[in-house]
C-alpha atoms as a PDB file:
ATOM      1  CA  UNK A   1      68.687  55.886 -73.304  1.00  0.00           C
ATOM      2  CA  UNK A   2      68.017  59.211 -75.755  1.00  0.00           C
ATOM      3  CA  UNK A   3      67.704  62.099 -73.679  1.00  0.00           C
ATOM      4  CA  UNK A   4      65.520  64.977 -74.599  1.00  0.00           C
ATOM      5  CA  UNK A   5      66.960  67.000 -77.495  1.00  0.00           C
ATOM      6  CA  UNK A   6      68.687  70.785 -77.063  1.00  0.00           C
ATOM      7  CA  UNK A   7      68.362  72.769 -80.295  1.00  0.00           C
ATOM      8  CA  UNK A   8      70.190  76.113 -80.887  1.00  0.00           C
ATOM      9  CA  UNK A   9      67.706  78.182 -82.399  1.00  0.00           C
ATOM     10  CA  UNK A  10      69.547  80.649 -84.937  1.00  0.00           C
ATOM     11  CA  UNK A  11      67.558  83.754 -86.246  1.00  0.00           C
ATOM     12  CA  UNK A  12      68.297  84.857 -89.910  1.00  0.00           C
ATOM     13  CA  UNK A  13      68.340  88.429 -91.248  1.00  0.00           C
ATOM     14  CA  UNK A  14      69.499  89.698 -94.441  1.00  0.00           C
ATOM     15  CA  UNK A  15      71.195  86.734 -95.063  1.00  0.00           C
ATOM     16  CA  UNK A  16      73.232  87.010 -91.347  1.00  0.00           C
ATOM     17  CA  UNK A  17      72.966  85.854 -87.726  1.00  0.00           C
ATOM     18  CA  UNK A  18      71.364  87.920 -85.364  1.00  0.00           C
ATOM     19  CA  UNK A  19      69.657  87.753 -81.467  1.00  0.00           C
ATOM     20  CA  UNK A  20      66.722  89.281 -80.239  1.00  0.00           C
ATOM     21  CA  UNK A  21      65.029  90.436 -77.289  1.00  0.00           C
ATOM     22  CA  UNK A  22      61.348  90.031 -77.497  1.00  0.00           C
ATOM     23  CA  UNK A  23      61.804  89.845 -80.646  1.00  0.00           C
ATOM     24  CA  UNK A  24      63.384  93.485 -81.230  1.00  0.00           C
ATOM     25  CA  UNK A  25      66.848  95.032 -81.349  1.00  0.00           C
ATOM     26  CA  UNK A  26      68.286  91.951 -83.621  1.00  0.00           C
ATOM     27  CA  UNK A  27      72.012  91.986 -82.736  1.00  0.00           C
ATOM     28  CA  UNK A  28      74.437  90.820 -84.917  1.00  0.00           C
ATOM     29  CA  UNK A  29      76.265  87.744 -84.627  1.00  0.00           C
ATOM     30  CA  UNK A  30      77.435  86.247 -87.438  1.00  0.00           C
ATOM     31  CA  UNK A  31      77.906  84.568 -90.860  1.00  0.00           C
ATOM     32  CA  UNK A  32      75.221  81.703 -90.408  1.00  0.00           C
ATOM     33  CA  UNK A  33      77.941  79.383 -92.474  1.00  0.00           C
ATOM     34  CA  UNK A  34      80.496  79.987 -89.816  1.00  0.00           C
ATOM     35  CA  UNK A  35      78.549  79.629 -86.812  1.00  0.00           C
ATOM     36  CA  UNK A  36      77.242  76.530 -88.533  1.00  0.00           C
ATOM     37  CA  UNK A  37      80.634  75.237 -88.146  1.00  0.00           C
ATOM     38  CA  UNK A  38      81.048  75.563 -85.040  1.00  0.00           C
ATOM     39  CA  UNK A  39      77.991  73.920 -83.343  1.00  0.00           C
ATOM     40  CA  UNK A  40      79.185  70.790 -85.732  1.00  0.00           C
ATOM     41  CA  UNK A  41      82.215  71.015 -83.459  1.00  0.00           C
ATOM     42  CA  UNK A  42      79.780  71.133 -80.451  1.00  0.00           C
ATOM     43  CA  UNK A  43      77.914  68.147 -81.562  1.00  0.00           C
ATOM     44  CA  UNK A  44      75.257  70.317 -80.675  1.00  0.00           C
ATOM     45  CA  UNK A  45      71.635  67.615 -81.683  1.00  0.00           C
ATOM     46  CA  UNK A  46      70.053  69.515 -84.003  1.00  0.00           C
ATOM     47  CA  UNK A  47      69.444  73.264 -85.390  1.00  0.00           C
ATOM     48  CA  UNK A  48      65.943  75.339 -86.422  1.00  0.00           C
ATOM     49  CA  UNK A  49      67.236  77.924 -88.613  1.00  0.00           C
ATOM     50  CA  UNK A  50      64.696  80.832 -88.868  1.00  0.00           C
ATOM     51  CA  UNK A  51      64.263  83.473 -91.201  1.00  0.00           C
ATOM     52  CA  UNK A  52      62.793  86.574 -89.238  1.00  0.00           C
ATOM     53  CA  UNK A  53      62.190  88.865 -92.120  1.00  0.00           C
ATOM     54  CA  UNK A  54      60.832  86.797 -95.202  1.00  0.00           C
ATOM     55  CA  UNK A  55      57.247  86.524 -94.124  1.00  0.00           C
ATOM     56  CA  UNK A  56      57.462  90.328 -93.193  1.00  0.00           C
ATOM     57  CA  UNK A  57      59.168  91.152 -96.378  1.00  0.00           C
ATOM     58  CA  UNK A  58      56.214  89.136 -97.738  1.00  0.00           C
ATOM     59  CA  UNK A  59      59.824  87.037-100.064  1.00  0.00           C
ATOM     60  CA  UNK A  60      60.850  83.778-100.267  1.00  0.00           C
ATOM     61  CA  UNK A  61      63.384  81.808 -98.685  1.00  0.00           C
ATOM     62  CA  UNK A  62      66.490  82.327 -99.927  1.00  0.00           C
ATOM     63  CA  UNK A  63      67.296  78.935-101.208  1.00  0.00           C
ATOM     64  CA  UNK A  64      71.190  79.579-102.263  1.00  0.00           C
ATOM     65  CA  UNK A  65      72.280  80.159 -98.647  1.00  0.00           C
ATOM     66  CA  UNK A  66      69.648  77.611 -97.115  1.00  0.00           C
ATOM     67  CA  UNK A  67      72.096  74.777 -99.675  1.00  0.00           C
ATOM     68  CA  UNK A  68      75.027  76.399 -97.978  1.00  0.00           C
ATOM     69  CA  UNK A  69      73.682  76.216 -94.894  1.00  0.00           C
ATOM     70  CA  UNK A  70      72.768  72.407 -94.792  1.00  0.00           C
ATOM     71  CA  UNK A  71      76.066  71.766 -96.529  1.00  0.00           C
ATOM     72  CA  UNK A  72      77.959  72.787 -93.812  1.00  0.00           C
ATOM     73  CA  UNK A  73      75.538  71.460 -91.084  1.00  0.00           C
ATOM     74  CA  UNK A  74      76.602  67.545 -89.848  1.00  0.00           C
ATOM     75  CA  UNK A  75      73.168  67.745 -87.782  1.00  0.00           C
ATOM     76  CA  UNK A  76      69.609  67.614 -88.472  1.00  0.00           C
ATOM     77  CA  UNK A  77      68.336  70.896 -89.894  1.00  0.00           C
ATOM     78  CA  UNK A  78      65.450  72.619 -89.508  1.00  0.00           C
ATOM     79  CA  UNK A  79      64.171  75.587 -92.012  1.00  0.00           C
ATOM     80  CA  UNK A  80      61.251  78.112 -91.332  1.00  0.00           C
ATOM     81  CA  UNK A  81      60.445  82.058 -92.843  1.00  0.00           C
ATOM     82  CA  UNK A  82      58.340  82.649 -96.156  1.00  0.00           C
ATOM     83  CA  UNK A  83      57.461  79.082 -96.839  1.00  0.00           C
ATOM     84  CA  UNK A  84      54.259  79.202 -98.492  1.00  0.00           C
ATOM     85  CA  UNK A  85      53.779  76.673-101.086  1.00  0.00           C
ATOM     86  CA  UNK A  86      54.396  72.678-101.720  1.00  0.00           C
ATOM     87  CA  UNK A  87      57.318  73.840-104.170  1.00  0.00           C
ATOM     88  CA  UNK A  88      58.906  75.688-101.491  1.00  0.00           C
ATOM     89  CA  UNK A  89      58.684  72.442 -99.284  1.00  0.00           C
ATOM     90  CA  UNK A  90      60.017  70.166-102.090  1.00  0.00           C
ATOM     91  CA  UNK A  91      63.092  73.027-102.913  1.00  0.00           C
ATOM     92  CA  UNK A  92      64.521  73.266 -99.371  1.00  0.00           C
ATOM     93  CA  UNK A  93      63.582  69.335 -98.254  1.00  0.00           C
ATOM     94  CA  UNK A  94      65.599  68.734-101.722  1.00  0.00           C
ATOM     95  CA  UNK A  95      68.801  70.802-100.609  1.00  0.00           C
ATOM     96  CA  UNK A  96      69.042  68.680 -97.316  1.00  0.00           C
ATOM     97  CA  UNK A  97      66.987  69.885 -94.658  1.00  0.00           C
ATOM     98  CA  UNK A  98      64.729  68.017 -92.517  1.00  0.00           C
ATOM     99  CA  UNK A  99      62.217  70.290 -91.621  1.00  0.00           C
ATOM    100  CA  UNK A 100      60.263  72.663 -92.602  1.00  0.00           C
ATOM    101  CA  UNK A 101      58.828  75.211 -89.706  1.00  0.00           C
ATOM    102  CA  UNK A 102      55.293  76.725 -90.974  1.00  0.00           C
ATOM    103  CA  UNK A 103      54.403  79.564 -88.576  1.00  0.00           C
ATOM    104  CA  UNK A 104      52.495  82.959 -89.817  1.00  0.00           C
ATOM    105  CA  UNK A 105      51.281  80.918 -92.777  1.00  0.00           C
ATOM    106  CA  UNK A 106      49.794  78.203 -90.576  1.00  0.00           C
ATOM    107  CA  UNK A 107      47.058  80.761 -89.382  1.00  0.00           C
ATOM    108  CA  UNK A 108      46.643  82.342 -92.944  1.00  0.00           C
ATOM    109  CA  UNK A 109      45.960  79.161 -94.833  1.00  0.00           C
ATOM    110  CA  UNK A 110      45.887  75.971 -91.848  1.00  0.00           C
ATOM    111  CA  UNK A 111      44.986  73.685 -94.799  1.00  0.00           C
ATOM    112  CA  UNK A 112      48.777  74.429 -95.656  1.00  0.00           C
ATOM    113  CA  UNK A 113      49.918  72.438 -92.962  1.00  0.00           C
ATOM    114  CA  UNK A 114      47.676  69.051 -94.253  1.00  0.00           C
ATOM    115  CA  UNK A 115      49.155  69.695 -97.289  1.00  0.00           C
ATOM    116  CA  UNK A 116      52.892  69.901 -96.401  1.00  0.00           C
ATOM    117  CA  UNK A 117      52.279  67.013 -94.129  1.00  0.00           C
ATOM    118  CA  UNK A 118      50.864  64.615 -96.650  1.00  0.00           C
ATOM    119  CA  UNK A 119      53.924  65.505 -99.197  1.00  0.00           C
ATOM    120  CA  UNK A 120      56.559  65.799 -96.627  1.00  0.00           C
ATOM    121  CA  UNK A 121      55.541  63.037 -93.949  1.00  0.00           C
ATOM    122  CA  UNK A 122      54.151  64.737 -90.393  1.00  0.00           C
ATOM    123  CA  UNK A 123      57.688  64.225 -89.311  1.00  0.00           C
ATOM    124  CA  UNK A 124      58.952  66.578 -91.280  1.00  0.00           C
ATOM    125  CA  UNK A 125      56.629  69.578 -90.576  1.00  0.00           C
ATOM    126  CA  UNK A 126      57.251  71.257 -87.133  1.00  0.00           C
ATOM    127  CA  UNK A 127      54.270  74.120 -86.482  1.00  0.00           C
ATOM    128  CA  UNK A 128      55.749  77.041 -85.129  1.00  0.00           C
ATOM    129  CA  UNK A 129      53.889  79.531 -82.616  1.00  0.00           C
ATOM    130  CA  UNK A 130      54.966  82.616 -81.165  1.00  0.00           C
ATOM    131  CA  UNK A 131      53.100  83.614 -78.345  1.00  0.00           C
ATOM    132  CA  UNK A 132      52.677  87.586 -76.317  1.00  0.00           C
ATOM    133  CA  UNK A 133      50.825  87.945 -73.109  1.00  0.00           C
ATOM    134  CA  UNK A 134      48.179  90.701 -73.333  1.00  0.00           C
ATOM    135  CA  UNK A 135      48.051  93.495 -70.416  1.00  0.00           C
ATOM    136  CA  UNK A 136      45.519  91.182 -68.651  1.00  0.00           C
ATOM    137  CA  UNK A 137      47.685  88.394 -68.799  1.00  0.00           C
ATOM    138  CA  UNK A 138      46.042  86.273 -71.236  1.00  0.00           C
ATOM    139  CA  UNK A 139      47.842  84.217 -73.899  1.00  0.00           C
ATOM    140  CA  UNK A 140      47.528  85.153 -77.692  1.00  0.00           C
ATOM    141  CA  UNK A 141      49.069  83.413 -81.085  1.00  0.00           C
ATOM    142  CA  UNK A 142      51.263  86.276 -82.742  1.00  0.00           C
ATOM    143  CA  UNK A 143      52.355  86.274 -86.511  1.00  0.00           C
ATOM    144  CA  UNK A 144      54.633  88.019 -89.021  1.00  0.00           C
ATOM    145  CA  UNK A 145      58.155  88.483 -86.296  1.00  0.00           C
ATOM    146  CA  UNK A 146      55.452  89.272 -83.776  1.00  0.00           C
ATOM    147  CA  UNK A 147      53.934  92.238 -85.615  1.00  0.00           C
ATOM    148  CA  UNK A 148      50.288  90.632 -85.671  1.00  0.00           C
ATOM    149  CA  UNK A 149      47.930  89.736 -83.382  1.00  0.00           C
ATOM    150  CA  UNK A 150      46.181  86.431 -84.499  1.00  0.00           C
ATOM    151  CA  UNK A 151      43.446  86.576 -82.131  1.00  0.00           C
ATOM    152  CA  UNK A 152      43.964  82.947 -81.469  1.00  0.00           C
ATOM    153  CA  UNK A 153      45.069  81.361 -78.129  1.00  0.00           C
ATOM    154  CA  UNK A 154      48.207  79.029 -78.526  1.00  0.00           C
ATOM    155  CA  UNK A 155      46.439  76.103 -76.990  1.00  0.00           C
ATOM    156  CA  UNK A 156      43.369  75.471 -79.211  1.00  0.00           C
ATOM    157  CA  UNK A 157      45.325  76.894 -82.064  1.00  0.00           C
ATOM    158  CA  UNK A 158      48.289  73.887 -80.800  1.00  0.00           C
ATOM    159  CA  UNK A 159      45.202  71.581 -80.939  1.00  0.00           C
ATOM    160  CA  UNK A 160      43.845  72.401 -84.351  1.00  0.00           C
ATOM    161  CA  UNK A 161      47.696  72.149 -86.121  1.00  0.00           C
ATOM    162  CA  UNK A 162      48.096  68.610 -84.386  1.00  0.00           C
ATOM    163  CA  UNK A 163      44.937  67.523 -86.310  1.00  0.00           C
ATOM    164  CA  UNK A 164      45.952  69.242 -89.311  1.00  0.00           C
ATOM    165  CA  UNK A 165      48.927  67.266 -89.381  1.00  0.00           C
ATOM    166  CA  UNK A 166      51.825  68.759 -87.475  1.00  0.00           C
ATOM    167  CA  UNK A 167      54.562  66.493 -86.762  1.00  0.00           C
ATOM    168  CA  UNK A 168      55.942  68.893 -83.742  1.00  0.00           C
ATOM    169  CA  UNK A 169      55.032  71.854 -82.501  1.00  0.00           C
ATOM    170  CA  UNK A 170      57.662  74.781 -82.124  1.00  0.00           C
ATOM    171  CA  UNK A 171      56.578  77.392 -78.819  1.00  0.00           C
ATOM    172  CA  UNK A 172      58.283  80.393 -78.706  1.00  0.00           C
ATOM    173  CA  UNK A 173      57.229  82.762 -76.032  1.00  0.00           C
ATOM    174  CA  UNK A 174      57.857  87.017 -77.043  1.00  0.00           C
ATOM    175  CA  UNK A 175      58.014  88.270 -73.710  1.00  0.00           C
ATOM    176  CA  UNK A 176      60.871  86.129 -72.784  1.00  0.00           C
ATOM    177  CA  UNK A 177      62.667  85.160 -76.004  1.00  0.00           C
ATOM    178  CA  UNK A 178      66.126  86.834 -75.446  1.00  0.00           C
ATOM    179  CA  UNK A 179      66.012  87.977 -71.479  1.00  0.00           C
ATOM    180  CA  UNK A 180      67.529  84.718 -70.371  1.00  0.00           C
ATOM    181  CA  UNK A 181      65.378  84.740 -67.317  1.00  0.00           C
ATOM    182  CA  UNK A 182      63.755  81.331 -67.906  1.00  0.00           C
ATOM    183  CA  UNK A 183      60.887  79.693 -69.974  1.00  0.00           C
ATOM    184  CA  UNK A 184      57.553  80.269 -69.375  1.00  0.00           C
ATOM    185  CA  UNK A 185      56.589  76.861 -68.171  1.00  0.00           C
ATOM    186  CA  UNK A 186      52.941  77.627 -67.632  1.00  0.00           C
ATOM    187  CA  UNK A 187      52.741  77.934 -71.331  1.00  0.00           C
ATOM    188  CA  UNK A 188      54.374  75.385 -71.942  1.00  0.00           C
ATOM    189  CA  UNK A 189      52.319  73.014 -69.582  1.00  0.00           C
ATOM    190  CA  UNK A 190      49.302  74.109 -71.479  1.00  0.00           C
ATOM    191  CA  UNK A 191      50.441  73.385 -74.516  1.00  0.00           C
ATOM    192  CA  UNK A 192      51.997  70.150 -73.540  1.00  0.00           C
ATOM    193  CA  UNK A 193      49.057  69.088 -71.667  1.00  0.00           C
ATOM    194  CA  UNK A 194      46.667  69.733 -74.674  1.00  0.00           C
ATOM    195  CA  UNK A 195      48.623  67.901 -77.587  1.00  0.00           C
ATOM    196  CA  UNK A 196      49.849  64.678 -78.099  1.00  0.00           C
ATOM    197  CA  UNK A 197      53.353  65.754 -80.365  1.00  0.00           C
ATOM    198  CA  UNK A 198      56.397  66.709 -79.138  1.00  0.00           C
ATOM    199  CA  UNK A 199      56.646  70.234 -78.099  1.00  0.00           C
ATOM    200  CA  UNK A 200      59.812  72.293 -78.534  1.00  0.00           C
ATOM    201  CA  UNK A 201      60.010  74.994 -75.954  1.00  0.00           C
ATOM    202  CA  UNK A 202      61.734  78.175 -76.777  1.00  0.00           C
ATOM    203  CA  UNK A 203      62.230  81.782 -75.407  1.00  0.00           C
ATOM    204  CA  UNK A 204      64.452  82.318 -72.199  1.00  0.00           C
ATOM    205  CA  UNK A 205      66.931  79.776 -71.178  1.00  0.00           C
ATOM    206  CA  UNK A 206      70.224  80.804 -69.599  1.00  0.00           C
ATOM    207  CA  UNK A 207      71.599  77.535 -67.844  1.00  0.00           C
ATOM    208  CA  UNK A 208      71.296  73.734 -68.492  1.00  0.00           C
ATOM    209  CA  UNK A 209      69.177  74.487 -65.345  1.00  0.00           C
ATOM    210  CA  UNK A 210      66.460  76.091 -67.429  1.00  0.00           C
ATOM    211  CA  UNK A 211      66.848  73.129 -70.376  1.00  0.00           C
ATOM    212  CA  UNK A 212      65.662  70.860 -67.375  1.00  0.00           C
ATOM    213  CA  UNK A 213      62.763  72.573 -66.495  1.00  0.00           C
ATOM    214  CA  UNK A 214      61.023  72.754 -69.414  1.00  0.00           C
ATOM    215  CA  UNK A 215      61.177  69.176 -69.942  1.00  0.00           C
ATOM    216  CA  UNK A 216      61.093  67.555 -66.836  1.00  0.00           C
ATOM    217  CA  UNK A 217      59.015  69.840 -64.831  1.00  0.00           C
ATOM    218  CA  UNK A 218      56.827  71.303 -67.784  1.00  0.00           C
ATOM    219  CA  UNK A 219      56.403  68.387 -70.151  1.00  0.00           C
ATOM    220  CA  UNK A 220      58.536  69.755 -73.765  1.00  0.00           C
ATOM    221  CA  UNK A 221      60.023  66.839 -75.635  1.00  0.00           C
ATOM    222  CA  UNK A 222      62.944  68.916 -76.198  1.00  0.00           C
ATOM    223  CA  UNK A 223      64.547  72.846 -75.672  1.00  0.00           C
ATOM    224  CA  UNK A 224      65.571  75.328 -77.596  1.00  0.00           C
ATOM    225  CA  UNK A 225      67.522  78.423 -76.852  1.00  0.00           C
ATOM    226  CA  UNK A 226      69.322  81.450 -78.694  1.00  0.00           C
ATOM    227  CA  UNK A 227      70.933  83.697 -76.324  1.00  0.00           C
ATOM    228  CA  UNK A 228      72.120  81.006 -73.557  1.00  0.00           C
ATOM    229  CA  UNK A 229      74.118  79.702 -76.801  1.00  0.00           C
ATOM    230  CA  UNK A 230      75.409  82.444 -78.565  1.00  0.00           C
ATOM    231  CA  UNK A 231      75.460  84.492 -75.580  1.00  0.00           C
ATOM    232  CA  UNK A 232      78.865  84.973 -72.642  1.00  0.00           C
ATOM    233  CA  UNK A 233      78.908  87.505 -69.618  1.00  0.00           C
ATOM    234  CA  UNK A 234      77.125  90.459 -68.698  1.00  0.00           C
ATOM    235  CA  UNK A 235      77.941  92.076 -71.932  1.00  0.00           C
ATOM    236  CA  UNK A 236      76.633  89.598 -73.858  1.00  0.00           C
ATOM    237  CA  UNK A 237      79.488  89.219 -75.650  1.00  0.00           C
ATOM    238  CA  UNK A 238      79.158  86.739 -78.484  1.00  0.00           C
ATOM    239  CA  UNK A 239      80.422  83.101 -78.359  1.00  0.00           C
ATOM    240  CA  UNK A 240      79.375  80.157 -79.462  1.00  0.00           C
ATOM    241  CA  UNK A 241      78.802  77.510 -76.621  1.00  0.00           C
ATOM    242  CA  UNK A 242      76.533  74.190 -75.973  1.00  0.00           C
ATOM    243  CA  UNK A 243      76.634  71.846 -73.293  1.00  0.00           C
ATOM    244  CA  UNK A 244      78.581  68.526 -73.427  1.00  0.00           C
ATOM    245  CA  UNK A 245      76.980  65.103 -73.566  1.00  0.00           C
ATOM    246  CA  UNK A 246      78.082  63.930 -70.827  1.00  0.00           C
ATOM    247  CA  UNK A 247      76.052  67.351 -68.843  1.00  0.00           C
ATOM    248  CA  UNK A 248      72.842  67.115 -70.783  1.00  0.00           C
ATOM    249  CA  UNK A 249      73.102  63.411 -69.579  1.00  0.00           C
ATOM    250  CA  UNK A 250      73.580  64.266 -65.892  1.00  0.00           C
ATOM    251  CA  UNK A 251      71.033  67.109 -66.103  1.00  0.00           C
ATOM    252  CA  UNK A 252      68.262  64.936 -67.811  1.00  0.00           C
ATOM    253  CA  UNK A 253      69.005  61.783 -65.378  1.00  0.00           C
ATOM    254  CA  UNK A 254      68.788  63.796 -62.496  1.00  0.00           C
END
C-alpha cells in the first residue's frame, strides 16, 4: 500500500538554501547541491524546490543550477519561481524535473496554467498558493514571496486552477510557514473539501505527528515541511533529517 507522500520543501535565494518564518528573516542553510545529497541518502519521496526571489526580482529561473540540481537529485523534483512562459516549462521539464510549480503567475495570467497543462500533461503542473489571514480572520491568496495581496480567497481561487488544469495544488499557509507549531488544518479542509486534486499541505510541521494530521484528519494527499527537516533543537540549529519508512508507515497506518 503507497502511503501519503512527505516532501521537503527547500526555499532558494541567490542561488543558496535558506528558511523562513512567515516568510521573512530567510536563514541560511546551505548549498542546495549538497543538501540535495543528503535527502537522496534519506530516501526522502520527493522535493519542491522554490525560488523565493525570481518572481520578486521580476528574473528567470536560473536554469544552470536547476540542471545541477536535478542531477544530483535520485527523487522526483519539483521546480517553481519566475516561470512565466511555455519555453520556460519546456527548459526546466528538459533538464529533468517533474514539475513545474506556477504560483504569482497563476493569478496574473490563469490562462497560463491551461497552457502549461496542455504542453506539460496536468500531472506535471502543481498550482501553488500562499495564503495570510487578514486581522478579521479571513483567508486571502498572497503573491510575489507574500508581498501582494491578491484579493482572492484560496478556495474559489483552488477551484478555478483545478478547472484550468492543475494537476495538484501546492497550500502554503504565511502565518505558520516556519513556527513549527502545526498546519492550519482548517485551511486545509477547505481547500481539500472544495477540489478534487491532490492537495499538498505546507507551512508548520514539527513532528511526524503534524505530517498525520494534515492528511488523515484534514484531507491533503501528501505534506510538506521546511523547518521540521532542516531544523534540530531549540536553536534551530541546522541538520538535515526525514523520517524513515518504516515511521511514515506506522504513522500513516495508525
Amino acid at each position: 500500500m503507497l502511503i501519503p507522500r512527505a516532501i521537503p520543501c527547500l526555499l532558494l535565494r541567490n542561488q543558496g538554501l535558506v528558511k523562513t518564518v512567515r516568510f521573512k528573516d530567510p536563514k541560511y542553510l546551505g548549498d542546495p547541491i549538497n543538501i540535495v545529497r543528503l535527502f537522496n541518502d534519506k530516501e526522502v519521496d520527493e522535493v519542491m524546490l522554490l525560488d523565493i526571489t525570481a518572481t520578486v526580482e521580476n528574473r528567470k529561473p536560473c536554469f544552470k543550477l536547476i540542471e545541477e540540481v536535478a542531477s544530483e537529485a535520485f527523487m522526483p523534483l519539483g521546480y517553481g519561481g519566475g516561470v512565466r512562459s511555455l519555453e520556460d516549462v519546456k527548459t526546466i521539464l528538459g533538464l529533468g524535473v517533474e514539475k513545474i510549480v506556477i504560483n504569482s503567475y497563476a493569478v496574473e495570467n490563469p490562462d497560463f496554467v491551461t497552457q502549461a497543462a496542455d504542453f506539460a500533461g496536468s500531472s506535471s503542473i502543481v498550482a501553488s498558493i500562499d495564503v495570510k489571514q487578514t486581522l478579521w480572520g479571513r483567508y486571502e491568496v498572497r503573491t510575489h514571496s507574500g508581498r501582494k495581496s491578491a484579493g482572492m480567497d484560496p478556495v474559489e481561487h483552488a477551484k478555478t486552477l483545478e478547472k484550468l488544469g492543475a494537476g495538484e495544488i501546492l497550500l502554503n499557509s504565511i502565518d505558520r510557514d516556519g513556527r513549527m507549531q502545526g498546519y492550519d488544518l482548517e485551511l486545509i479542509k477547505r481547500v481539500t473539501q472544495a477540489v478534487n486534486v491532490p492537495v499538498v499541505a505546507c507551512g508548520g510541521a514539527r513532528t511526524i505527528q503534524d505530517l498525520r494530521s494534515a492528511v488523515k484528519d484534514a484531507g491533503a494527499a501528501a505534506a510538506a515541511a521546511g523547518s521540521m527537516f532542516v531544523f534540530q533543537g531549540p536553536h534551530r540549529a541546522v541538520l538535515i533529517s526525514y523520517p524513515s519508512s518504516s515511521e511514515l508507515h506506522q504513522i500513516f497506518d495508525e
